[in-house]
C-alpha atoms as a PDB file:
ATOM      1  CA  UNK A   1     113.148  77.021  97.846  1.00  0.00           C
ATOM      2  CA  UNK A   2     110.900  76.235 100.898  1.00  0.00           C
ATOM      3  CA  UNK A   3     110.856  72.944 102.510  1.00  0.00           C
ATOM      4  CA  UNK A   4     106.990  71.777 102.916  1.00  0.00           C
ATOM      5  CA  UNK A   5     107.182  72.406 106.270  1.00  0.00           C
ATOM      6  CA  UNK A   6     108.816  76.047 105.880  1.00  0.00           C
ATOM      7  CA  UNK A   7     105.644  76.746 103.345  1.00  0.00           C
ATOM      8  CA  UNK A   8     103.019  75.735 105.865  1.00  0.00           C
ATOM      9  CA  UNK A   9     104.499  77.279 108.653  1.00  0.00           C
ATOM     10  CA  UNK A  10     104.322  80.714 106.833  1.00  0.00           C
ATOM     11  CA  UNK A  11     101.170  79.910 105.328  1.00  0.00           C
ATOM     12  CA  UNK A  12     100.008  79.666 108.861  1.00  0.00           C
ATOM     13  CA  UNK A  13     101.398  82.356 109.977  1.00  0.00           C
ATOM     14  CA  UNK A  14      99.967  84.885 107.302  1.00  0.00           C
ATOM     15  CA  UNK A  15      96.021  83.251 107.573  1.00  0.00           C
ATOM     16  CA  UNK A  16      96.539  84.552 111.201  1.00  0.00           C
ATOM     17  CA  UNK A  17      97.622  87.948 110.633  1.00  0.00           C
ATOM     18  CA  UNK A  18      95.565  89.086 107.897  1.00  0.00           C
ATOM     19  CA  UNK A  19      92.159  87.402 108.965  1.00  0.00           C
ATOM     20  CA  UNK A  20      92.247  89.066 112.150  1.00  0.00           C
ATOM     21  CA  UNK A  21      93.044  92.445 110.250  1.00  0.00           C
ATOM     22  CA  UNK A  22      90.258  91.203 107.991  1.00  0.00           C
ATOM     23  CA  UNK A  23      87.765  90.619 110.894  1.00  0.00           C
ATOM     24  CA  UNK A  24      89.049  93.684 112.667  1.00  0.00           C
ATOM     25  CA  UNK A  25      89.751  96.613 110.243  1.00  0.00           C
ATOM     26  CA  UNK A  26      89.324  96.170 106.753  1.00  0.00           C
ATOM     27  CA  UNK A  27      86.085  93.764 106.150  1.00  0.00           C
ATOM     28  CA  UNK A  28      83.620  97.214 106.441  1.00  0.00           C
ATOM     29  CA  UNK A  29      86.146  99.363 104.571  1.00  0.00           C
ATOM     30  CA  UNK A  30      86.156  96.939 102.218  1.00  0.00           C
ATOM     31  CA  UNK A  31      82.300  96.532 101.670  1.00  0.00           C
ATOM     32  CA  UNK A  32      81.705 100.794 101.399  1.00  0.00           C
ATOM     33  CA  UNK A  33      84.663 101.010  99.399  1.00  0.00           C
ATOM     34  CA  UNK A  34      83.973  98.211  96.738  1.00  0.00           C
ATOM     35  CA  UNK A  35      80.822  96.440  96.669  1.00  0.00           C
ATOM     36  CA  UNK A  36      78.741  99.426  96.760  1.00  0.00           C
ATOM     37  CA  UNK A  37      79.886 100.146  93.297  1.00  0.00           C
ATOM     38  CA  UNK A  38      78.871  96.613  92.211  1.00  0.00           C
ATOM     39  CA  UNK A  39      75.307  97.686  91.178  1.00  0.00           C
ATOM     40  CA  UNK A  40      73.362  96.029  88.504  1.00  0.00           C
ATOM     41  CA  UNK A  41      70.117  96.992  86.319  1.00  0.00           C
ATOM     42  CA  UNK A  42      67.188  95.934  88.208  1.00  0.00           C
ATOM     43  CA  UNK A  43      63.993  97.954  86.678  1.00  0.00           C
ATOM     44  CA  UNK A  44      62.655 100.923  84.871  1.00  0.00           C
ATOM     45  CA  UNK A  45      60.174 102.958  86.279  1.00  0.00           C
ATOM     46  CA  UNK A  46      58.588 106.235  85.595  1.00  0.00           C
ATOM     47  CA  UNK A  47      60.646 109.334  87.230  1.00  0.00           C
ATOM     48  CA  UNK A  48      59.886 111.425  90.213  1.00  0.00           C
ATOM     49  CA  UNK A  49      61.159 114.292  91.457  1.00  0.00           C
ATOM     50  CA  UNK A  50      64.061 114.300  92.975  1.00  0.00           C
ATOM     51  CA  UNK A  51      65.684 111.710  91.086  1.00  0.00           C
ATOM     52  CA  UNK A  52      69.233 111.808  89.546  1.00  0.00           C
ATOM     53  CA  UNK A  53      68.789 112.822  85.750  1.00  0.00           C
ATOM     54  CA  UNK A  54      71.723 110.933  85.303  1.00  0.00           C
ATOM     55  CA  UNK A  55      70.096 107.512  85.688  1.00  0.00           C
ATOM     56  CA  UNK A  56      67.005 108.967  83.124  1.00  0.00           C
ATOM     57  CA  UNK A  57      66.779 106.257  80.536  1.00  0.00           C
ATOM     58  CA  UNK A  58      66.441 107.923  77.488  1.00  0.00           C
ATOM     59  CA  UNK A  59      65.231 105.491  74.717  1.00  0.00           C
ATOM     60  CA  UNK A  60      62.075 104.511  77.411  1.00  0.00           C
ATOM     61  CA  UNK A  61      61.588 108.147  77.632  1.00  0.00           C
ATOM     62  CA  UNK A  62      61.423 108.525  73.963  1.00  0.00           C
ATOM     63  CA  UNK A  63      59.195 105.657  73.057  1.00  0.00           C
ATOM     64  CA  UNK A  64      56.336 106.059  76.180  1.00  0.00           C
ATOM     65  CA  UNK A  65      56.903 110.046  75.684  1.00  0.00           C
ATOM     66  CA  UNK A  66      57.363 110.112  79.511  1.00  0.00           C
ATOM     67  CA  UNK A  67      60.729 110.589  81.451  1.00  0.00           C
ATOM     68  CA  UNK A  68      61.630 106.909  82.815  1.00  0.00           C
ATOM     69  CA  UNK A  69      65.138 106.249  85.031  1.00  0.00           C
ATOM     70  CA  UNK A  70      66.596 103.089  85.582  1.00  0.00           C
ATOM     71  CA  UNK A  71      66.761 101.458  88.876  1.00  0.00           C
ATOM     72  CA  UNK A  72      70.178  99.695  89.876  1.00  0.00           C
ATOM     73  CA  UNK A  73      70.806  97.343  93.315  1.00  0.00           C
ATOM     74  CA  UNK A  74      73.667  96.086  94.793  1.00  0.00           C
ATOM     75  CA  UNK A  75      74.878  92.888  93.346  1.00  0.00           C
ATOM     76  CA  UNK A  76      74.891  90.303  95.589  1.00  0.00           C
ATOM     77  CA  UNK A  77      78.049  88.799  94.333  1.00  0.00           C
ATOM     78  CA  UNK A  78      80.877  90.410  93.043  1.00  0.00           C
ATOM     79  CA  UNK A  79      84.594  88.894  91.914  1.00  0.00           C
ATOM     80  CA  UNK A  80      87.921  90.204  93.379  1.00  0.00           C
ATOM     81  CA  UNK A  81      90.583  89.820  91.093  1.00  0.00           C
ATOM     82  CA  UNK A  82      94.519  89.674  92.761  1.00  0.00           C
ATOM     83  CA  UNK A  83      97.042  90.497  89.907  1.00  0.00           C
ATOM     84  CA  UNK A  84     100.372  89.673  91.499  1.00  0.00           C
ATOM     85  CA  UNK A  85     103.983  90.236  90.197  1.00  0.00           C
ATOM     86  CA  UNK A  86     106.365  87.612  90.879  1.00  0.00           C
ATOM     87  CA  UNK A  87     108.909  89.249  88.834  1.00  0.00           C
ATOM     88  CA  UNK A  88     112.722  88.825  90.273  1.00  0.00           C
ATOM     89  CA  UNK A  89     112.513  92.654  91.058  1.00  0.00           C
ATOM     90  CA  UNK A  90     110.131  91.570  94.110  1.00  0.00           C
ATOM     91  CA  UNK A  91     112.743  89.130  95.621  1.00  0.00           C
ATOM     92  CA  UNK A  92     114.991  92.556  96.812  1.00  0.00           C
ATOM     93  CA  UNK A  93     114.478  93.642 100.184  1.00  0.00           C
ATOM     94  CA  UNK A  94     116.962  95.541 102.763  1.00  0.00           C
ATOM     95  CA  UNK A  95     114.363  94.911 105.846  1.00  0.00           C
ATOM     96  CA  UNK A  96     113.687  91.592 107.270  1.00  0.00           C
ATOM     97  CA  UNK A  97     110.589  91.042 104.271  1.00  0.00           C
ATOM     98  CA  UNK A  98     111.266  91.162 100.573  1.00  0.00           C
ATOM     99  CA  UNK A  99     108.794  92.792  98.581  1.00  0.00           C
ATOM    100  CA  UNK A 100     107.686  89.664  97.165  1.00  0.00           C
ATOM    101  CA  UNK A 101     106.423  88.769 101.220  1.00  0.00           C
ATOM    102  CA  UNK A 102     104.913  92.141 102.119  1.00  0.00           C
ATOM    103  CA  UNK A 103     102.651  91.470  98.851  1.00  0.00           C
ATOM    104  CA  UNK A 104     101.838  88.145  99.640  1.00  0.00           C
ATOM    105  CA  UNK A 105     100.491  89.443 102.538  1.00  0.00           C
ATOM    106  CA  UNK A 106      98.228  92.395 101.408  1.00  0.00           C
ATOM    107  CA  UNK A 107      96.920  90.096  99.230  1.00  0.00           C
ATOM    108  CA  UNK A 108      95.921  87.771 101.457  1.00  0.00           C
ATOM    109  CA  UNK A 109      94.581  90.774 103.685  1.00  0.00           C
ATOM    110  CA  UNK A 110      92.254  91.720 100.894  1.00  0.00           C
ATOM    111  CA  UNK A 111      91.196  88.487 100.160  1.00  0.00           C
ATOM    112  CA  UNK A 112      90.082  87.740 103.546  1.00  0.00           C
ATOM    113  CA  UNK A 113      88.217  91.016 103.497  1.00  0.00           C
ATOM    114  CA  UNK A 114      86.194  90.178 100.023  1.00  0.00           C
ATOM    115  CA  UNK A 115      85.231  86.872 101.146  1.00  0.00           C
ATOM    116  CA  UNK A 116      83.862  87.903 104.600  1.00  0.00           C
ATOM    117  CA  UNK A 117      81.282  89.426 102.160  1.00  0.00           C
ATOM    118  CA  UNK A 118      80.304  86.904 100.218  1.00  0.00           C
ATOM    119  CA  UNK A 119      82.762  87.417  97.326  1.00  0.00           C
ATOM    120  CA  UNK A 120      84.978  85.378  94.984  1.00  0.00           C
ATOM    121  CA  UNK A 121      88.463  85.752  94.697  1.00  0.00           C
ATOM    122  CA  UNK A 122      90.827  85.020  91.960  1.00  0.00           C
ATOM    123  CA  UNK A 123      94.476  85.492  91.554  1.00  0.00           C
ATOM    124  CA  UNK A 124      96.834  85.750  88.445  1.00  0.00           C
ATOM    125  CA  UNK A 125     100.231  85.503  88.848  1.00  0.00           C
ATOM    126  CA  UNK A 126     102.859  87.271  86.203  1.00  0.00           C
ATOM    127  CA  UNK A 127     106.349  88.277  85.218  1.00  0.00           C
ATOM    128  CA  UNK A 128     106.707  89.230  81.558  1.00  0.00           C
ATOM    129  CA  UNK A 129     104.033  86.457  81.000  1.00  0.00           C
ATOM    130  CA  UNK A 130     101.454  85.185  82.967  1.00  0.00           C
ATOM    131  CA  UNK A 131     103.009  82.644  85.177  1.00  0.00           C
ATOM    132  CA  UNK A 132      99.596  81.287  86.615  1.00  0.00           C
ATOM    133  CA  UNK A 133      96.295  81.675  87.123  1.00  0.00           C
ATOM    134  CA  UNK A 134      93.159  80.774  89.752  1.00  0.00           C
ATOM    135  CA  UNK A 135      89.929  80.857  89.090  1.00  0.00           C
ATOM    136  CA  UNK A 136      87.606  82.837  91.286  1.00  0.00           C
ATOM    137  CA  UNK A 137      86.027  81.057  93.824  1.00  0.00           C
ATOM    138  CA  UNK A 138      84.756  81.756  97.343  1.00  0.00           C
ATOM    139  CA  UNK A 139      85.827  80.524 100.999  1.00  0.00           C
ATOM    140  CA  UNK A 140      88.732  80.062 103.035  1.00  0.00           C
ATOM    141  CA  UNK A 141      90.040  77.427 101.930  1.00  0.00           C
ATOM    142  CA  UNK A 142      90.426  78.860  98.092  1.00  0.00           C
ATOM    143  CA  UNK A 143      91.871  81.615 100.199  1.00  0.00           C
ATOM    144  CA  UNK A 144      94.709  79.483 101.485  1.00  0.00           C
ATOM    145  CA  UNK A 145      95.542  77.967  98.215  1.00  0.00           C
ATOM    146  CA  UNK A 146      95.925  81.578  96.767  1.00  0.00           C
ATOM    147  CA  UNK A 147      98.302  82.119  99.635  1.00  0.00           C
ATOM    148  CA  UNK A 148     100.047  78.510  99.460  1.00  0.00           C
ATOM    149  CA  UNK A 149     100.910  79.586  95.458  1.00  0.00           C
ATOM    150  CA  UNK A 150     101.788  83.298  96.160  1.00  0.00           C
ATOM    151  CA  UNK A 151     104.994  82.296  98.922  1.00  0.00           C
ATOM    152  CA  UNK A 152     106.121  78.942  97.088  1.00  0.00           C
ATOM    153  CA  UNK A 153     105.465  79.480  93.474  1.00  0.00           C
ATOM    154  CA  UNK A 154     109.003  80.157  91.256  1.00  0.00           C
ATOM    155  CA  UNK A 155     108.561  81.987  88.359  1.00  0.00           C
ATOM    156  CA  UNK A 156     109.626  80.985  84.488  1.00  0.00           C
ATOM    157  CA  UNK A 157     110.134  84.593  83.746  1.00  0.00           C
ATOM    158  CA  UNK A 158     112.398  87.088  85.599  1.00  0.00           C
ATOM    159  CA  UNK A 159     111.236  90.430  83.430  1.00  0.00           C
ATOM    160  CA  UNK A 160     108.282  92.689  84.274  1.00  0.00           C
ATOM    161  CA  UNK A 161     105.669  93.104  81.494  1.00  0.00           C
ATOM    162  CA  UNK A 162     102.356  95.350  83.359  1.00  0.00           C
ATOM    163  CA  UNK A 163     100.537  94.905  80.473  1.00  0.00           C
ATOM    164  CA  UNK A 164     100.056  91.022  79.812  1.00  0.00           C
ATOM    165  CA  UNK A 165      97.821  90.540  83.379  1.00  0.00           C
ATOM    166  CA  UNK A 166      95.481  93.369  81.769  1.00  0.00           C
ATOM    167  CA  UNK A 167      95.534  91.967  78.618  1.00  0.00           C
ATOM    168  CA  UNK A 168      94.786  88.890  80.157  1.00  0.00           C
ATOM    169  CA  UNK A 169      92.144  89.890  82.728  1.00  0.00           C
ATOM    170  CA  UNK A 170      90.322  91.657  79.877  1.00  0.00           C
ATOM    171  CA  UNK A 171      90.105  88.053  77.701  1.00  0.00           C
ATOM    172  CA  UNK A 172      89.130  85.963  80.588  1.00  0.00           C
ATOM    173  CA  UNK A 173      87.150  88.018  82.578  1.00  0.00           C
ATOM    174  CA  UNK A 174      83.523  89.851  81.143  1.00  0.00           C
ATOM    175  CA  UNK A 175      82.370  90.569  84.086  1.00  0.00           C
ATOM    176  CA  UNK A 176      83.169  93.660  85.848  1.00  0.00           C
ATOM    177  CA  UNK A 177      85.199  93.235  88.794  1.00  0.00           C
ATOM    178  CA  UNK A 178      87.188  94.484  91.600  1.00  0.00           C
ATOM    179  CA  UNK A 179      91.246  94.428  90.303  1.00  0.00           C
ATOM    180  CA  UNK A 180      93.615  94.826  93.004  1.00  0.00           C
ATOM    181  CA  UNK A 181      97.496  95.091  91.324  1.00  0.00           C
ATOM    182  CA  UNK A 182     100.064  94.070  93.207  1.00  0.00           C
ATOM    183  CA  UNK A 183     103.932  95.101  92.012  1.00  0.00           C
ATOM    184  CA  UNK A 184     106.659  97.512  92.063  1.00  0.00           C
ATOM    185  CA  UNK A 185     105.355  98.567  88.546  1.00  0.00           C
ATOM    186  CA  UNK A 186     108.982  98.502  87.979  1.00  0.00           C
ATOM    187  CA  UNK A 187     108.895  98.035  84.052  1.00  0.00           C
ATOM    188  CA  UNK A 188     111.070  98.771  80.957  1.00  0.00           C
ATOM    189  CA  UNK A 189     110.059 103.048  79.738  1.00  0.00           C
ATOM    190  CA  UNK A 190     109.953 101.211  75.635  1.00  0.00           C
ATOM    191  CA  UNK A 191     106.916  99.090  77.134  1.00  0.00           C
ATOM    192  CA  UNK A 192     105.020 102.354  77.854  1.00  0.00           C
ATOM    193  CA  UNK A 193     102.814 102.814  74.993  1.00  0.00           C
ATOM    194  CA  UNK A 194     101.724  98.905  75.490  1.00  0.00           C
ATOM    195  CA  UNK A 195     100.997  99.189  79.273  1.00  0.00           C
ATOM    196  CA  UNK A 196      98.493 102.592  78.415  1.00  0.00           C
ATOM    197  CA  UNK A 197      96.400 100.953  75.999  1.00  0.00           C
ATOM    198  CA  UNK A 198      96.047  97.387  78.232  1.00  0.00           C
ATOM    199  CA  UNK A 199      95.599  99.823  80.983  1.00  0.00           C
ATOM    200  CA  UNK A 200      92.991 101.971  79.369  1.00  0.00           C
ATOM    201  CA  UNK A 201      91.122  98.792  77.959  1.00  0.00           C
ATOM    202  CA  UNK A 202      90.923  97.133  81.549  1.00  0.00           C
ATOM    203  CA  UNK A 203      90.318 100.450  83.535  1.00  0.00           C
ATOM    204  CA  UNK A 204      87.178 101.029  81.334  1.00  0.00           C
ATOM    205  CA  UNK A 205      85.994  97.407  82.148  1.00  0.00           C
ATOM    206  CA  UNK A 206      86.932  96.881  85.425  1.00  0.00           C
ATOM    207  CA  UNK A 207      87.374  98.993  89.292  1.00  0.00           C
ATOM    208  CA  UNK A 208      91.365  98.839  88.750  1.00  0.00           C
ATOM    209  CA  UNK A 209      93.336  99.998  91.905  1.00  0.00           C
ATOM    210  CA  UNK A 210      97.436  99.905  92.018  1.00  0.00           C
ATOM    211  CA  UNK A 211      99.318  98.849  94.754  1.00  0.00           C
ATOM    212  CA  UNK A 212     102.974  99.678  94.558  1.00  0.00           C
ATOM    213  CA  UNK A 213     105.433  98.122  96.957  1.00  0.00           C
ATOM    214  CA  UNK A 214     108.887  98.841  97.044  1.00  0.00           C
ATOM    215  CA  UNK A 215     111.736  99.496  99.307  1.00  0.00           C
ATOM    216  CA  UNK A 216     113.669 102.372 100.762  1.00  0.00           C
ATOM    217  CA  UNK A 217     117.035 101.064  99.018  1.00  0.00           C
ATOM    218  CA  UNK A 218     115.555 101.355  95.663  1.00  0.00           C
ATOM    219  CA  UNK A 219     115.175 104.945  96.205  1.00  0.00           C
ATOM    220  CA  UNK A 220     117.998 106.410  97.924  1.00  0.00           C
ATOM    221  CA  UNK A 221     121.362 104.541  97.882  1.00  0.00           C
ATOM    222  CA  UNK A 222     123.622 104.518 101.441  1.00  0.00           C
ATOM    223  CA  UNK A 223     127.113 106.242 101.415  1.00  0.00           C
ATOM    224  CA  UNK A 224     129.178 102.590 101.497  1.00  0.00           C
ATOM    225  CA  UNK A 225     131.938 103.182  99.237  1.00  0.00           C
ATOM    226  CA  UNK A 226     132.345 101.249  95.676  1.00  0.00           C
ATOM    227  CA  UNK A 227     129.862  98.401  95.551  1.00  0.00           C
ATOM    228  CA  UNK A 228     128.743  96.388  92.860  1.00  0.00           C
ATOM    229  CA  UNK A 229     125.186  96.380  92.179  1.00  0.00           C
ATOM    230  CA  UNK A 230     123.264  93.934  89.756  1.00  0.00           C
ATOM    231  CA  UNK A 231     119.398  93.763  88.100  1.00  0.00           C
ATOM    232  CA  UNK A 232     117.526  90.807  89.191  1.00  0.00           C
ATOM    233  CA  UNK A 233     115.390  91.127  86.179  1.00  0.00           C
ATOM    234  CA  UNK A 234     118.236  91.572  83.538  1.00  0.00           C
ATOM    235  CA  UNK A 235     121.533  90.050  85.176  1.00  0.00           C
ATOM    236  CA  UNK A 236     123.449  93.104  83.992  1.00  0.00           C
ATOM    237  CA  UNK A 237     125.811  94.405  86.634  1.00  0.00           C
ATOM    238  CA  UNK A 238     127.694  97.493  87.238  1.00  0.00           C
ATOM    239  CA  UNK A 239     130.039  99.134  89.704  1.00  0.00           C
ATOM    240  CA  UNK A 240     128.534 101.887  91.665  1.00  0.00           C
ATOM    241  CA  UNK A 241     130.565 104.868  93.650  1.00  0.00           C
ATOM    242  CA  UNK A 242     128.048 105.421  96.547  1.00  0.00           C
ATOM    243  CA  UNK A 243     130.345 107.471  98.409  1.00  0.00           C
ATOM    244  CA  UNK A 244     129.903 110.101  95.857  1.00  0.00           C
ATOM    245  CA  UNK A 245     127.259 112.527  96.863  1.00  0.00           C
ATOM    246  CA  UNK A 246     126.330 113.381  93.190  1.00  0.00           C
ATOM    247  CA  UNK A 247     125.707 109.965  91.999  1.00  0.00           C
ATOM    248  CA  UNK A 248     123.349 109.145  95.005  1.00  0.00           C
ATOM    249  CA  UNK A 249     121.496 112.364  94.072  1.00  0.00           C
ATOM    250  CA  UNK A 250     121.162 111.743  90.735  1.00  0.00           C
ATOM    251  CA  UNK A 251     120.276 107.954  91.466  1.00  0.00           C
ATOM    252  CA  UNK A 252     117.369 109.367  93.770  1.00  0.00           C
ATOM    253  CA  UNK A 253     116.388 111.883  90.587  1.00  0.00           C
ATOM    254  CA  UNK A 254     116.017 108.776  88.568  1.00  0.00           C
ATOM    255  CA  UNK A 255     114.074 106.990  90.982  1.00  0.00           C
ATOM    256  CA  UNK A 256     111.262 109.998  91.400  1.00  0.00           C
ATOM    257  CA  UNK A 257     111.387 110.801  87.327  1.00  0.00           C
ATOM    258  CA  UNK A 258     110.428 107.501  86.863  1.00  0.00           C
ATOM    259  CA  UNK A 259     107.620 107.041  89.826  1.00  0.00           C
ATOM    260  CA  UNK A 260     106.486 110.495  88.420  1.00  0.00           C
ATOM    261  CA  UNK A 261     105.653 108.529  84.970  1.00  0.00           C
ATOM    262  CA  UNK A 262     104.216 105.696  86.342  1.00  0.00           C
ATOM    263  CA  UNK A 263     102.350 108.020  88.569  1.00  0.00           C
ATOM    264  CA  UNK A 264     100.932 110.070  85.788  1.00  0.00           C
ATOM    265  CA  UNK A 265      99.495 107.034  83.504  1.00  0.00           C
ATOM    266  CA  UNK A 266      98.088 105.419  86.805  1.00  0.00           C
ATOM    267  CA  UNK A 267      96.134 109.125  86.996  1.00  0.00           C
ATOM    268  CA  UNK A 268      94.750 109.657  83.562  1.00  0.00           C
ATOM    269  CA  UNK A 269      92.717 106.406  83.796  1.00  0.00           C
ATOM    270  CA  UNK A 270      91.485 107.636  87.041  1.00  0.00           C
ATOM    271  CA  UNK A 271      93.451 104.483  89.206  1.00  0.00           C
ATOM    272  CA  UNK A 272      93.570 104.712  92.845  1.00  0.00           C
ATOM    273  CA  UNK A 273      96.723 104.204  94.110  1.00  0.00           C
ATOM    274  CA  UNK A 274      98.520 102.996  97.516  1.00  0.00           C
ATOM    275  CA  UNK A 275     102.653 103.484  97.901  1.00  0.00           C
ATOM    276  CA  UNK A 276     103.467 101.062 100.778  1.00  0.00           C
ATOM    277  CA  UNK A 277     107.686 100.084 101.427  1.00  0.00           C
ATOM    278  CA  UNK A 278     108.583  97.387 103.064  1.00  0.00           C
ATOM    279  CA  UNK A 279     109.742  98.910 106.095  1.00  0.00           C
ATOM    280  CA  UNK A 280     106.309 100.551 106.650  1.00  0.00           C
ATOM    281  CA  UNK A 281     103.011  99.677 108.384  1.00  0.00           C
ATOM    282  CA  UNK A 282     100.924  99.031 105.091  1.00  0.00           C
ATOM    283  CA  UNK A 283      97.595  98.833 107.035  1.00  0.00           C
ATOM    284  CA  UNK A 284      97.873 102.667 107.785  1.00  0.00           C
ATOM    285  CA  UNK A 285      98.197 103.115 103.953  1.00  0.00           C
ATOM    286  CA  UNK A 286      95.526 100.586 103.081  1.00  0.00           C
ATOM    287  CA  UNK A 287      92.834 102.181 104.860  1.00  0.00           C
ATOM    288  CA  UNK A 288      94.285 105.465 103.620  1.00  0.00           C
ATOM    289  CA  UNK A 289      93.067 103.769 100.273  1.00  0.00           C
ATOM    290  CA  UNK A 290      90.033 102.971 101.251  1.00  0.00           C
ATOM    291  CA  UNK A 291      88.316 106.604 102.420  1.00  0.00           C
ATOM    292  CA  UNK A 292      89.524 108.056  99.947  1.00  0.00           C
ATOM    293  CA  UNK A 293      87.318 106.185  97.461  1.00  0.00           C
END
């Protein structure tokens, strides 16, 4: 656990990194990206040519036996929601930051970003429960607290369970907001058919986007002999032949069938996704994220 003084100095050191990538990169990719699909009903007024039939309101058009559209504006405050995993799966790292770090600091990057422009943020923490949750509120400060709580918080729960945040954000949430997940989406195949429908519910409600961190070791396993290899999650451990070429291709298989799956669900409720390992420069991948929207 980190001393008081070990928390602030990384605390510290974080607010400095990701506000100036904040002020210098992402606080404009951000705002196109995001707020301009927080638009709310303004007015009704007849329609003119050129307008988007889409936006025709059709029980106005029935009753004044004219065609009416609505009119929609940018709200002027919108909610940014931070669902973090702080599963024991995000404590693994083979590069000097775990995967429990590099999301930390995303998330703090993104947070700086929404509340250059105005926005709230909130953050809810989980494992295979929710482990904690903060309200959305704006300014720096409430910033720093979200960071304080992401690198010194120790979780009840070790599992992964993707659908409880949904569930949750759903319940607590009306609103429409901005949902950035945070994990390794690293969760049990039998959970499937509950992650789809919390999924589907919150995608439908809310502008859900996945970010999946992981790390390089996960994926392909280095030729070091017979080691013993254990699931933070689980506790179960089991002896591991890496020096065999056919069990670090099949481990690699596994890896890629199951990122395929995950994949695949993420896609049919039209997610956006961003793959960022630890060893990598996420801010290449982030603003990937962002055109692409």
């Amino acid at each position: 656990m980190l001393s008081e003084k070990e928390l602030l100095a990384r605390v510290r050191k974080i607010e400095i990194k990701s506000r100036g990538l904040s002020n210098d990169i992402f606080a404009g990719k951000y705002h196109s990206a995001f707020r301009g699909r927080g638009m709310s009903f303004s007015e009704v007024r007849e329609y003119r040519f050129g307008d988007d039939v889409r936006d025709i309101d059709w029980n106005v058009t029935a009753r004044t036996r004219k065609p009416h559209i609505k009119i929609f504006e940018e709200e002027r405050e919108l909610t940014m929601m931070l669902l973090v995993d702080v599963s024991a799966s995000n404590t693994f790292g083979s590069t000097p930051q775990v995967k429990r770090e590099v999301i930390a600091e995303i998330a703090a990057v993104l947070a700086f970003s929404a509340v250059q422009t105005g926005d709230k943020v909130g953050c809810l923490m989980f494992s295979d429960k929710v482990e904690h949750y903060i309200p959305p509120k704006k300014g720096k400060g409430h910033i720093l607290t979200i960071i304080r709580s992401l690198l010194g918080f120790e979780s009840e729960g070790r599992g992964t369970r993707l659908d409880v945040p949904l569930k949750a954000l759903t319940n607590v949430l009306r609103k429409r907001c901005t949902v950035f997940m945070l994990s390794d989406f690293l969760f049990d195949a039998h959970q499937s058919d509950d992650v789809e429908e919390a999924l589907k519910i919150a995608a439908g409600k809310h502008d859900l986007v996945g970010i999946r961190v992981s790390d390089m070791r996960e994926r392909e396993l280095p030729d070091v002999g017979l080691i013993e290899m254990s699931d933070a999650e689980s506790g179960q451990c089991v002896w591991v032949d890496t020096g065999s070429r056919t069990v670090r291709e099949r481990y690699t298989e596994a890896w890629d069938e199951r990122r395929a799956a995950t994949d695949a669900l993420l896609r049919r409720y039209k997610v956006d996704t961003a793959d960022i390992d630890t060893a990598a420069d996420y801010v290449t991948e982030l603003i990937k994220l962002f055109k692409q929207r």
